[in-house]
ModelCIF file with pLDDT and N, C-alpha, C, O atoms, coordinates in Angstrom:
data_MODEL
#
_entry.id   MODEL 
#
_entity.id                         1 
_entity.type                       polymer 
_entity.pdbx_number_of_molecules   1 
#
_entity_poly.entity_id                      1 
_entity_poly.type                           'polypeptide(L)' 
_entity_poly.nstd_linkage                   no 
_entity_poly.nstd_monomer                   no 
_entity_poly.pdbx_seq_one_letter_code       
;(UNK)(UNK)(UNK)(UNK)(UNK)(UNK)(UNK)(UNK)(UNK)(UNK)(UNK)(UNK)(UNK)(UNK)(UNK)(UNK)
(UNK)(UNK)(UNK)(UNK)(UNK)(UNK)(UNK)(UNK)(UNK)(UNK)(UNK)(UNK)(UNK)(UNK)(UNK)(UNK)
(UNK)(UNK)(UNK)(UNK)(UNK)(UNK)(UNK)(UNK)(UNK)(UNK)(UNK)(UNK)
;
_entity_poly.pdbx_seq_one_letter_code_can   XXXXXXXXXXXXXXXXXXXXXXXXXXXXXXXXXXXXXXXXXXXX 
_entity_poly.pdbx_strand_id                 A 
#
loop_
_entity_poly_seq.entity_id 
_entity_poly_seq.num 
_entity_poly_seq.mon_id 
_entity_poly_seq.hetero 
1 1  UNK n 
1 2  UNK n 
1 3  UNK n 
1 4  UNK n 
1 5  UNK n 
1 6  UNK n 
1 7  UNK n 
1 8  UNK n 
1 9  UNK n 
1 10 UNK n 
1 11 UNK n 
1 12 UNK n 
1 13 UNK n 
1 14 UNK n 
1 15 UNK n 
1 16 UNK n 
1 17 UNK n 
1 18 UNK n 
1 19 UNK n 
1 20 UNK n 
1 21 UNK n 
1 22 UNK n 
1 23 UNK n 
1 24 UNK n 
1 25 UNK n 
1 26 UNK n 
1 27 UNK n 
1 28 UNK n 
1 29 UNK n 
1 30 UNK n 
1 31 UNK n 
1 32 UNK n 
1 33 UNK n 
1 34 UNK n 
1 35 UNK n 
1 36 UNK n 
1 37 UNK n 
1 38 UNK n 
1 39 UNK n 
1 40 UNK n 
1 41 UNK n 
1 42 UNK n 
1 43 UNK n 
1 44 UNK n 
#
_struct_asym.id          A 
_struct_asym.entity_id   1 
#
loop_
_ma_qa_metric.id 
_ma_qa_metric.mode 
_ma_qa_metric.name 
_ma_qa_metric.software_group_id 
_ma_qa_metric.type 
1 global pLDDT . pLDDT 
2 local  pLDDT . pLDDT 
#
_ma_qa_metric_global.metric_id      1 
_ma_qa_metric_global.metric_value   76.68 
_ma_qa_metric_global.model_id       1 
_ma_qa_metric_global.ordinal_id     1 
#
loop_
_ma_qa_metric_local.label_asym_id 
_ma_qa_metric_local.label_comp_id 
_ma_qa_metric_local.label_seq_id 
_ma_qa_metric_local.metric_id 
_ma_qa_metric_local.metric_value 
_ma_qa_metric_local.model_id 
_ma_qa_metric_local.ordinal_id 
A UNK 1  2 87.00 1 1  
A UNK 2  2 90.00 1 2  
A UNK 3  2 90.00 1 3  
A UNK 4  2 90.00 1 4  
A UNK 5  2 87.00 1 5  
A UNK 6  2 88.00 1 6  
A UNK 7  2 91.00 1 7  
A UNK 8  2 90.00 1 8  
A UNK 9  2 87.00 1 9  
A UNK 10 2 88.00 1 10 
A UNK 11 2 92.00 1 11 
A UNK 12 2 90.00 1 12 
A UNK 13 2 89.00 1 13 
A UNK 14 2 84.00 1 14 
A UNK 15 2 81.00 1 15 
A UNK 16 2 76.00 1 16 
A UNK 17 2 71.00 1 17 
A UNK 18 2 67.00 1 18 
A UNK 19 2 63.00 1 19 
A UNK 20 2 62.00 1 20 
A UNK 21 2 57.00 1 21 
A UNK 22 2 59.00 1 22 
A UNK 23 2 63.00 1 23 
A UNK 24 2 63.00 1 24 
A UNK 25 2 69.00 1 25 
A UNK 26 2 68.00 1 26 
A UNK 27 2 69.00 1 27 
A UNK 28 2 71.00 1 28 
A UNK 29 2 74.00 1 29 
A UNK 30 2 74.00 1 30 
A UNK 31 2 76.00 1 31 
A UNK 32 2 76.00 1 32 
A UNK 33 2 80.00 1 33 
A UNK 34 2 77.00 1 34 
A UNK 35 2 74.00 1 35 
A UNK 36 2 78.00 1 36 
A UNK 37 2 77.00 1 37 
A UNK 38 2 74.00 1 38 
A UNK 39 2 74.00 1 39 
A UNK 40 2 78.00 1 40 
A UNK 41 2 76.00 1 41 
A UNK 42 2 72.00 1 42 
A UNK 43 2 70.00 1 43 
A UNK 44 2 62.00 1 44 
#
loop_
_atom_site.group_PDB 
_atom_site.id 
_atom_site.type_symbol 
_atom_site.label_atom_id 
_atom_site.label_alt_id 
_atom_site.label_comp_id 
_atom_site.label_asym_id 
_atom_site.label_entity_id 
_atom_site.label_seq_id 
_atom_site.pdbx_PDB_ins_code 
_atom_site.Cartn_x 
_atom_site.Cartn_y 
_atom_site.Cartn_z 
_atom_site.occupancy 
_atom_site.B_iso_or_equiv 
_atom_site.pdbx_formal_charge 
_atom_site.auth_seq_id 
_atom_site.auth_comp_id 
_atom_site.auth_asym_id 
_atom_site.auth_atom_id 
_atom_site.pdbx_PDB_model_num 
ATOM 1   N N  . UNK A 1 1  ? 7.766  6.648  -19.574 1.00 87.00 ? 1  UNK A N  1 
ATOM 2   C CA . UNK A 1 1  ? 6.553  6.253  -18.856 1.00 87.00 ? 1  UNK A CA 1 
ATOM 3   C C  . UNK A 1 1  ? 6.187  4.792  -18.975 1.00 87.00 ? 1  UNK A C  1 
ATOM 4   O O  . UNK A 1 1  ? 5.198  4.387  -18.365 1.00 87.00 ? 1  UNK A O  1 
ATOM 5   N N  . UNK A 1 2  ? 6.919  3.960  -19.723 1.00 90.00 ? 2  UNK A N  1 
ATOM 6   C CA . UNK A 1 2  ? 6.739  2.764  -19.547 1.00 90.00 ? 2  UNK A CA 1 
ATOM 7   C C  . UNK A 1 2  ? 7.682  1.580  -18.477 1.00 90.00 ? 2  UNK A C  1 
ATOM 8   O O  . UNK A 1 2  ? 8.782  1.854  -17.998 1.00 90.00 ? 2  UNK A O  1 
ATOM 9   N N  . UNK A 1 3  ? 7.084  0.505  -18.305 1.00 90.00 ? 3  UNK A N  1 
ATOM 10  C CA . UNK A 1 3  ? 8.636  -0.054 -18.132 1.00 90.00 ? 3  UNK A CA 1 
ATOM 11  C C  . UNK A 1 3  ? 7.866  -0.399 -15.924 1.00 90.00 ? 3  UNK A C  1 
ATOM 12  O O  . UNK A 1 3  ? 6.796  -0.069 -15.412 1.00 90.00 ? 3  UNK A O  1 
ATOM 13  N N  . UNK A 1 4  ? 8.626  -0.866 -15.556 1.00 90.00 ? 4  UNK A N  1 
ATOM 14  C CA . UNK A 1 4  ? 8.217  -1.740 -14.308 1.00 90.00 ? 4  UNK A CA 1 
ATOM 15  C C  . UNK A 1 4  ? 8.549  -0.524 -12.959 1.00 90.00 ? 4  UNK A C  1 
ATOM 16  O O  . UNK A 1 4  ? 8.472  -0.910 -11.792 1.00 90.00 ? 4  UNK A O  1 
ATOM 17  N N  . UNK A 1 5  ? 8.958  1.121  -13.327 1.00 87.00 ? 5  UNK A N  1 
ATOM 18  C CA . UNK A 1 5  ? 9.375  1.472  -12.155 1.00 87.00 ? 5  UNK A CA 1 
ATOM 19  C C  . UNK A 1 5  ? 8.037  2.439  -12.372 1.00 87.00 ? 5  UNK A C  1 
ATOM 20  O O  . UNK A 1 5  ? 7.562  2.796  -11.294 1.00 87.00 ? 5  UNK A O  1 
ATOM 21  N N  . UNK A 1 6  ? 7.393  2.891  -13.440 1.00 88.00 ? 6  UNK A N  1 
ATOM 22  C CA . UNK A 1 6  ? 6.161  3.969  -13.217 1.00 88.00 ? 6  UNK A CA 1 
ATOM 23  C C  . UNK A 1 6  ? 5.034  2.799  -12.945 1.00 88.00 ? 6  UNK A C  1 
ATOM 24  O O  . UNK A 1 6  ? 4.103  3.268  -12.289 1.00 88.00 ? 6  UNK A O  1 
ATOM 25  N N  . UNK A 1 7  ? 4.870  1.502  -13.245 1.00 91.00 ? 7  UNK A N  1 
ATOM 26  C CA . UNK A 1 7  ? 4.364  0.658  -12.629 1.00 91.00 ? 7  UNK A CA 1 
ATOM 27  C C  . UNK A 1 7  ? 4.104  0.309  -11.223 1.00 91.00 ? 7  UNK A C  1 
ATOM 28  O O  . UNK A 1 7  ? 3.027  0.111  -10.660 1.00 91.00 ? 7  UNK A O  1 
ATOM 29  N N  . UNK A 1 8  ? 5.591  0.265  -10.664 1.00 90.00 ? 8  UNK A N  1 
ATOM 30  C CA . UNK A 1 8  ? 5.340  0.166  -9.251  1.00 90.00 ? 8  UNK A CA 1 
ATOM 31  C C  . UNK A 1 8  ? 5.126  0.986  -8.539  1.00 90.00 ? 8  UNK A C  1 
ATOM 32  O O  . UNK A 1 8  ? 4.569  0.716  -7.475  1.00 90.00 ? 8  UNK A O  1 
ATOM 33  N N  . UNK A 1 9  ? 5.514  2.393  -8.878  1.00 87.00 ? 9  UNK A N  1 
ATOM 34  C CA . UNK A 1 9  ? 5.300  3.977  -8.613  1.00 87.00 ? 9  UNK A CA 1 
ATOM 35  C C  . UNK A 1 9  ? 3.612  3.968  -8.319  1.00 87.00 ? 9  UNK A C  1 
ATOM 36  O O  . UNK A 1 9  ? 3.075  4.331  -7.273  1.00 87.00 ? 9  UNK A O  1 
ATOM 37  N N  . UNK A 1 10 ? 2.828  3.367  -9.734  1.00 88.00 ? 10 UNK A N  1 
ATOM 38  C CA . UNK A 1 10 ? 1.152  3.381  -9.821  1.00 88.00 ? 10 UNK A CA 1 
ATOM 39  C C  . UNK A 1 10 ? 0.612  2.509  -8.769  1.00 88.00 ? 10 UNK A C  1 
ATOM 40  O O  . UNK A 1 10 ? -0.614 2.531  -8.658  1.00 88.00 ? 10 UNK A O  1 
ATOM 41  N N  . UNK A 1 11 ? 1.249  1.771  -8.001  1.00 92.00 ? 11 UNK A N  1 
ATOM 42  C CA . UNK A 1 11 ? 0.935  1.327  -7.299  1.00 92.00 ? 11 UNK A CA 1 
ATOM 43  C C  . UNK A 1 11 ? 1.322  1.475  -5.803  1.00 92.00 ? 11 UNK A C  1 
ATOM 44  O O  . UNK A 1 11 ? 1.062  0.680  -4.899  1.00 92.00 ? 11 UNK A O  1 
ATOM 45  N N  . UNK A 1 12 ? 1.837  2.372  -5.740  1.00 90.00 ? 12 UNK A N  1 
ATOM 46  C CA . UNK A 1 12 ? 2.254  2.729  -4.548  1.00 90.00 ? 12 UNK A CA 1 
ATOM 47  C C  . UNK A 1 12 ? 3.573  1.701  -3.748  1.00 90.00 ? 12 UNK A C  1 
ATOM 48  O O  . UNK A 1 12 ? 3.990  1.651  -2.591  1.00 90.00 ? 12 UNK A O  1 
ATOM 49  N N  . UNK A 1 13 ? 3.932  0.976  -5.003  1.00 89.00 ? 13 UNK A N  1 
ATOM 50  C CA . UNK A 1 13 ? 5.246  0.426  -4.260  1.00 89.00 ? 13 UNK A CA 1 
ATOM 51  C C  . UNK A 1 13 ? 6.608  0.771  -4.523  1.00 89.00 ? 13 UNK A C  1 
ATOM 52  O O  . UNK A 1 13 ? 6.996  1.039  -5.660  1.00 89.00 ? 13 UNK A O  1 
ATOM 53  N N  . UNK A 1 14 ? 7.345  0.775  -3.524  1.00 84.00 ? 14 UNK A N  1 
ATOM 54  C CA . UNK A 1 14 ? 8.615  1.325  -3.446  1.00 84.00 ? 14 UNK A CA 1 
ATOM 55  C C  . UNK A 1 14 ? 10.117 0.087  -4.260  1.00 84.00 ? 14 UNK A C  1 
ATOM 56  O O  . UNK A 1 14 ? 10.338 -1.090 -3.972  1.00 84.00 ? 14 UNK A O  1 
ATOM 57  N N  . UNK A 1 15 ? 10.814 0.937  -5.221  1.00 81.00 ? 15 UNK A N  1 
ATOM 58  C CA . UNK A 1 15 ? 11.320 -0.068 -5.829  1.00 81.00 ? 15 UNK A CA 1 
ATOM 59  C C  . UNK A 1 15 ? 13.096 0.262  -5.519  1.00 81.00 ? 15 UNK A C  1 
ATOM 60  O O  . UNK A 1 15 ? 13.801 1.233  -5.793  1.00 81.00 ? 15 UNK A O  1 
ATOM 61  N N  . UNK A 1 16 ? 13.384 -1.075 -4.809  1.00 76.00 ? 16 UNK A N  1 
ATOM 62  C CA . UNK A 1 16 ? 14.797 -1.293 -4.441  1.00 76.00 ? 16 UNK A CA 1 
ATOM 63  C C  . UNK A 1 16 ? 15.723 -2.155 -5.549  1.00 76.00 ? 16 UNK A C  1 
ATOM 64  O O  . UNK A 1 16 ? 15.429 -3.180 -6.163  1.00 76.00 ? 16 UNK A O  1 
ATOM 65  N N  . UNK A 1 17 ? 16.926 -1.368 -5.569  1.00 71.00 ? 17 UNK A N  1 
ATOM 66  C CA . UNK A 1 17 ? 17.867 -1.760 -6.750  1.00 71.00 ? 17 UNK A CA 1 
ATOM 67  C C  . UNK A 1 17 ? 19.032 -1.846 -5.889  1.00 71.00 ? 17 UNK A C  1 
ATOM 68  O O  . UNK A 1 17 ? 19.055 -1.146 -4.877  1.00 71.00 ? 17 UNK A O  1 
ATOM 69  N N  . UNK A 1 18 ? 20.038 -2.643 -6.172  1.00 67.00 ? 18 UNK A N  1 
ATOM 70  C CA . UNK A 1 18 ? 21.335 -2.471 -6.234  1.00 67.00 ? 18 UNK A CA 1 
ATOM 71  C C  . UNK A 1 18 ? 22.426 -2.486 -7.368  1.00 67.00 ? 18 UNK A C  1 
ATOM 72  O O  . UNK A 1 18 ? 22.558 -3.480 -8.081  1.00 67.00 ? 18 UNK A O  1 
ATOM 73  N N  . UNK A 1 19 ? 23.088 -1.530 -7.497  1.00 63.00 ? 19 UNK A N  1 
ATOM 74  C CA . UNK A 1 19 ? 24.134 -1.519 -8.633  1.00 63.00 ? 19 UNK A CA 1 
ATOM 75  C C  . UNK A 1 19 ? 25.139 -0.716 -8.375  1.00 63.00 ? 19 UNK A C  1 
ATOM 76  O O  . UNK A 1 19 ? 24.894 0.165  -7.551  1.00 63.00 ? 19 UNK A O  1 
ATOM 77  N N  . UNK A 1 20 ? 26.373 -0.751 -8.900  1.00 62.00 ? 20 UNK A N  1 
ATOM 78  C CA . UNK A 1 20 ? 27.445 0.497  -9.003  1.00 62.00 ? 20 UNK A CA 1 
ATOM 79  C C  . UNK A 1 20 ? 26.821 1.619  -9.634  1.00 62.00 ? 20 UNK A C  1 
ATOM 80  O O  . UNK A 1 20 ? 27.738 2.247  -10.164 1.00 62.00 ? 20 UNK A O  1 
ATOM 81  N N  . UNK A 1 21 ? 25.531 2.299  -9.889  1.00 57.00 ? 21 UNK A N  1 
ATOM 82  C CA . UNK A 1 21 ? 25.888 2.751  -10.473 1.00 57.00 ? 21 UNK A CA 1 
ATOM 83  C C  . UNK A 1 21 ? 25.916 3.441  -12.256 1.00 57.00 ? 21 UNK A C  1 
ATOM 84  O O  . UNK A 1 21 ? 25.882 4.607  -12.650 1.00 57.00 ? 21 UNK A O  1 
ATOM 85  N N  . UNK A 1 22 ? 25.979 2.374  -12.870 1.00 59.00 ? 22 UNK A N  1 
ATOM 86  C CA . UNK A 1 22 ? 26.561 2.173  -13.973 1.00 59.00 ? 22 UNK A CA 1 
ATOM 87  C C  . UNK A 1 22 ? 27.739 3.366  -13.923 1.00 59.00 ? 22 UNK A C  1 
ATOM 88  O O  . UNK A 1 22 ? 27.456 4.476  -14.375 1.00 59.00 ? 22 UNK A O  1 
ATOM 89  N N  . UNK A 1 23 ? 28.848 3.150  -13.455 1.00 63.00 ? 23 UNK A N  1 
ATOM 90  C CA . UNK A 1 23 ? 29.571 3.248  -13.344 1.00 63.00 ? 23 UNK A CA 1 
ATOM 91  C C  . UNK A 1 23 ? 30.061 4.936  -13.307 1.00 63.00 ? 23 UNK A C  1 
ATOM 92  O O  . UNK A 1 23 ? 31.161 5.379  -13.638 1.00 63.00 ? 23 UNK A O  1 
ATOM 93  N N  . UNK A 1 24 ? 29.020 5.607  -12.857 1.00 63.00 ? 24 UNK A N  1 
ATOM 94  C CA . UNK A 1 24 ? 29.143 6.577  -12.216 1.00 63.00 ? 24 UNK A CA 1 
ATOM 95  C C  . UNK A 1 24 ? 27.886 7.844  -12.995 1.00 63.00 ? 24 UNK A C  1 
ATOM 96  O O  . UNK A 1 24 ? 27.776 9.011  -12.618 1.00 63.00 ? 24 UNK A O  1 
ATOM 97  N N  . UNK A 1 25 ? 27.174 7.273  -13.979 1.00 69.00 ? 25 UNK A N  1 
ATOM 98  C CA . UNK A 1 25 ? 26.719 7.539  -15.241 1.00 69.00 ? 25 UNK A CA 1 
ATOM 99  C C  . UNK A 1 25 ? 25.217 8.139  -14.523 1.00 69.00 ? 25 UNK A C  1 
ATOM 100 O O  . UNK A 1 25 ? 24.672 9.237  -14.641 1.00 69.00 ? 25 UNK A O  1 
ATOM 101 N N  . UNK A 1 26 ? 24.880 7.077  -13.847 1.00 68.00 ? 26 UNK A N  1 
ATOM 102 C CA . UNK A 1 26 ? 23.430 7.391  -13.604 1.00 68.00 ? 26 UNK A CA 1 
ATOM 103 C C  . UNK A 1 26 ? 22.932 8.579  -13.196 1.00 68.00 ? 26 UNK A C  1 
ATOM 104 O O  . UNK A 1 26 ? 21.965 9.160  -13.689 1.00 68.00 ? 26 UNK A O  1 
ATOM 105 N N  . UNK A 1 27 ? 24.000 9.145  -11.752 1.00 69.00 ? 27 UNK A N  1 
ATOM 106 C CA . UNK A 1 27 ? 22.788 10.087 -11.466 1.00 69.00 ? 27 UNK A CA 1 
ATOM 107 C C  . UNK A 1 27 ? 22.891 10.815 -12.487 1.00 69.00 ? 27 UNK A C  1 
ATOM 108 O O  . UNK A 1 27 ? 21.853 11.476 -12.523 1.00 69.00 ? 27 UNK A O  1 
ATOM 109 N N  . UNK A 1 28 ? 23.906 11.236 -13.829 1.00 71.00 ? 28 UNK A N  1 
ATOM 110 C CA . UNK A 1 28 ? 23.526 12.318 -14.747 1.00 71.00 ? 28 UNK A CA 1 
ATOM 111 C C  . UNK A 1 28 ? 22.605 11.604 -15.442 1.00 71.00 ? 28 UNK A C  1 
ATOM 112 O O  . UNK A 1 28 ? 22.317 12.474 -16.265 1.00 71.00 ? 28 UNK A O  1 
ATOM 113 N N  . UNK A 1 29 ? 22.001 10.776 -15.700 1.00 74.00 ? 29 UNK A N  1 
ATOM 114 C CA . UNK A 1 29 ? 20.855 10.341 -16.431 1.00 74.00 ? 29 UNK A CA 1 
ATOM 115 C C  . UNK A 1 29 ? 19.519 10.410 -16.155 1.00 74.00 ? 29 UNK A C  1 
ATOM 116 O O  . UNK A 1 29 ? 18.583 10.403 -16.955 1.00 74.00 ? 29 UNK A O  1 
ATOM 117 N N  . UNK A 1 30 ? 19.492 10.500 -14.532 1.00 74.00 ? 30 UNK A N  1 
ATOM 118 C CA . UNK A 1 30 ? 18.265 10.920 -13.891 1.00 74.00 ? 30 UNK A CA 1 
ATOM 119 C C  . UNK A 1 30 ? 18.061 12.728 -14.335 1.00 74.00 ? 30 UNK A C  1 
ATOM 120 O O  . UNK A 1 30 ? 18.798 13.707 -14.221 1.00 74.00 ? 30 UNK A O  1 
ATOM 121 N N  . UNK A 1 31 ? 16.814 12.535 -14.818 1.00 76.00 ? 31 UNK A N  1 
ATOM 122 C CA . UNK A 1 31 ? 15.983 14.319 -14.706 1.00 76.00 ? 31 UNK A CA 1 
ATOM 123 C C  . UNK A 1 31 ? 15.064 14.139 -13.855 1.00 76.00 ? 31 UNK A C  1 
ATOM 124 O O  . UNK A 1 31 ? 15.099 13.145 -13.129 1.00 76.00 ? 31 UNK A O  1 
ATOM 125 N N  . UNK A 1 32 ? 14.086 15.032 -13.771 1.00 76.00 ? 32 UNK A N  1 
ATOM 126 C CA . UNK A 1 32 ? 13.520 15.281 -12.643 1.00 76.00 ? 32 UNK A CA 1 
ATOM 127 C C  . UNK A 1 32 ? 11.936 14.490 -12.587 1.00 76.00 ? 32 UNK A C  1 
ATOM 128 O O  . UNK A 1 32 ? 11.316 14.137 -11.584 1.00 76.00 ? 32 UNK A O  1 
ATOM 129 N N  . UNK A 1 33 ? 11.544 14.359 -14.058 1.00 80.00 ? 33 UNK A N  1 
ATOM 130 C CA . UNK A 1 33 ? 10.395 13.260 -13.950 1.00 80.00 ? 33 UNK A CA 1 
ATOM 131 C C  . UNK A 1 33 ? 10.751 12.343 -13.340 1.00 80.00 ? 33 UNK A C  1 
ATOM 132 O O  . UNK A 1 33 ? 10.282 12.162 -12.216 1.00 80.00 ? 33 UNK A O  1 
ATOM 133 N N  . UNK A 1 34 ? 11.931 11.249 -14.016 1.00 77.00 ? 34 UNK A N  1 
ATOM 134 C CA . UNK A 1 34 ? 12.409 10.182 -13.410 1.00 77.00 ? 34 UNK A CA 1 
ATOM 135 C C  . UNK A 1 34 ? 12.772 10.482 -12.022 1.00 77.00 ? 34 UNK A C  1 
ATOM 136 O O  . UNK A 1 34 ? 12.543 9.597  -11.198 1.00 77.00 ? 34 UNK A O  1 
ATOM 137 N N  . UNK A 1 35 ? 13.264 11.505 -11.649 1.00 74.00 ? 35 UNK A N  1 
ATOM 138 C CA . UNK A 1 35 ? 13.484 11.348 -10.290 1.00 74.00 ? 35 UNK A CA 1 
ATOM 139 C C  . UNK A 1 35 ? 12.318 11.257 -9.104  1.00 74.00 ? 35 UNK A C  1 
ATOM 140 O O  . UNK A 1 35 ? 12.477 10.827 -7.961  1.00 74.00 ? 35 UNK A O  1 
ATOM 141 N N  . UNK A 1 36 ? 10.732 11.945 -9.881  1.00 78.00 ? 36 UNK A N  1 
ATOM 142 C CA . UNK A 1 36 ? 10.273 12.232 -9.290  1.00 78.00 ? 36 UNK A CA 1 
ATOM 143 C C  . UNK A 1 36 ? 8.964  10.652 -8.918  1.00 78.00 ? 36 UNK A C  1 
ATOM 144 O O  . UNK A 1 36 ? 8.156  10.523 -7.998  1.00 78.00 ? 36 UNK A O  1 
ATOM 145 N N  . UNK A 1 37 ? 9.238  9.872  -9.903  1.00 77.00 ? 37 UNK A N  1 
ATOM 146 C CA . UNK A 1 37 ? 9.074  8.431  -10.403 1.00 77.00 ? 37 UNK A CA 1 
ATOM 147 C C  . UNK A 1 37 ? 9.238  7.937  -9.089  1.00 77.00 ? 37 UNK A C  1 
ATOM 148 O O  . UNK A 1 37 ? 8.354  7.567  -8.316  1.00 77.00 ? 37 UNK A O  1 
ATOM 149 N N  . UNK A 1 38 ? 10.663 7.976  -8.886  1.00 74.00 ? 38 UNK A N  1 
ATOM 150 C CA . UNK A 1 38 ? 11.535 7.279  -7.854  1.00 74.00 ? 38 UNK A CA 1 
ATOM 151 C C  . UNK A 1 38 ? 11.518 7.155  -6.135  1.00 74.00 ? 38 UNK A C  1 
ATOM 152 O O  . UNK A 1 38 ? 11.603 6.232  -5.324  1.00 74.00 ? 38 UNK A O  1 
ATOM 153 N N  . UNK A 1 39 ? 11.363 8.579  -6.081  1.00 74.00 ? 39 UNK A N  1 
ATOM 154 C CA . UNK A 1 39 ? 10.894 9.239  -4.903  1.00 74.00 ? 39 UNK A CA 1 
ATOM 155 C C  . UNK A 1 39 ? 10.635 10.854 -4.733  1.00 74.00 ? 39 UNK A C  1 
ATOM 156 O O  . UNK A 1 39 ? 11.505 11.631 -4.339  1.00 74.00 ? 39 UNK A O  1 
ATOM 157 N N  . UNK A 1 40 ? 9.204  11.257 -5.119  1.00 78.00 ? 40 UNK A N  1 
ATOM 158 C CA . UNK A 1 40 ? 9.153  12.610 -4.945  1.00 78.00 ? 40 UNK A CA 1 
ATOM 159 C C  . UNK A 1 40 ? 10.125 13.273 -3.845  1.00 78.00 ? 40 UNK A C  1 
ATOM 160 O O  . UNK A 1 40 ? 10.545 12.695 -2.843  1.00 78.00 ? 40 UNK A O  1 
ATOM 161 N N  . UNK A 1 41 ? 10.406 14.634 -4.240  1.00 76.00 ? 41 UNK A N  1 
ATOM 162 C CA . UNK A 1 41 ? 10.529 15.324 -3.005  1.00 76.00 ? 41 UNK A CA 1 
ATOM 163 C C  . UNK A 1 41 ? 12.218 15.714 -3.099  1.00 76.00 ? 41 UNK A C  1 
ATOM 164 O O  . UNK A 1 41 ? 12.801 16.711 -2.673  1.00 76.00 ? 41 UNK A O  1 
ATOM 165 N N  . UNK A 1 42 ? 12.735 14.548 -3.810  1.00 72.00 ? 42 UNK A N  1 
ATOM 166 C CA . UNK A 1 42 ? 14.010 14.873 -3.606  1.00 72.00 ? 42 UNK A CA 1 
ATOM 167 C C  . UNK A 1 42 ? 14.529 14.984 -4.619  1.00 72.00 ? 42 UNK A C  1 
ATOM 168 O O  . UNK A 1 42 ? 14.067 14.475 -5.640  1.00 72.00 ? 42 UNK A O  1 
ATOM 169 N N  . UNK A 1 43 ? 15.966 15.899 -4.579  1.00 70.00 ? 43 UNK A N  1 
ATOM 170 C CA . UNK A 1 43 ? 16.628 16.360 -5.838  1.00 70.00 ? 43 UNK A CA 1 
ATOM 171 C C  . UNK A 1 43 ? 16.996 14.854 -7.105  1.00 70.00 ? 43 UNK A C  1 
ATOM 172 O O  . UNK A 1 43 ? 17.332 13.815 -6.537  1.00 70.00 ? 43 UNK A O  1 
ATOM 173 N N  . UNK A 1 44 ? 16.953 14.822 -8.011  1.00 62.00 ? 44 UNK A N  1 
ATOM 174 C CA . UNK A 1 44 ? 17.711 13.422 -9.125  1.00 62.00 ? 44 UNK A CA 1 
ATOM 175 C C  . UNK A 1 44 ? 19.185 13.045 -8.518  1.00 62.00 ? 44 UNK A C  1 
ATOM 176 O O  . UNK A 1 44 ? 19.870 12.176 -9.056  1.00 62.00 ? 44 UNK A O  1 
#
């Protein structure tokens, strides 16, 4: 819950990234809070 993406989330802004990835790692790192952080609605 800390950190610049539940930030921009609290504010209703949408946060764009580009990366590989980390190298294929991420989406198993996303759960469903974080996903839901990111963009409700949709699966991690």
């Amino acid at each position: 819950g800390r950190g610049p993406l539940p930030t921009a989330a609290g504010a209703a802004l949408r946060v764009m990234a580009s990366a590989p990835l980390h190298g294929g790692e991420l989406p198993g790192m996303v759960d469903q809070e974080l996903a839901d952080l990111i963009r409700p609605g949709l699966p991690p």
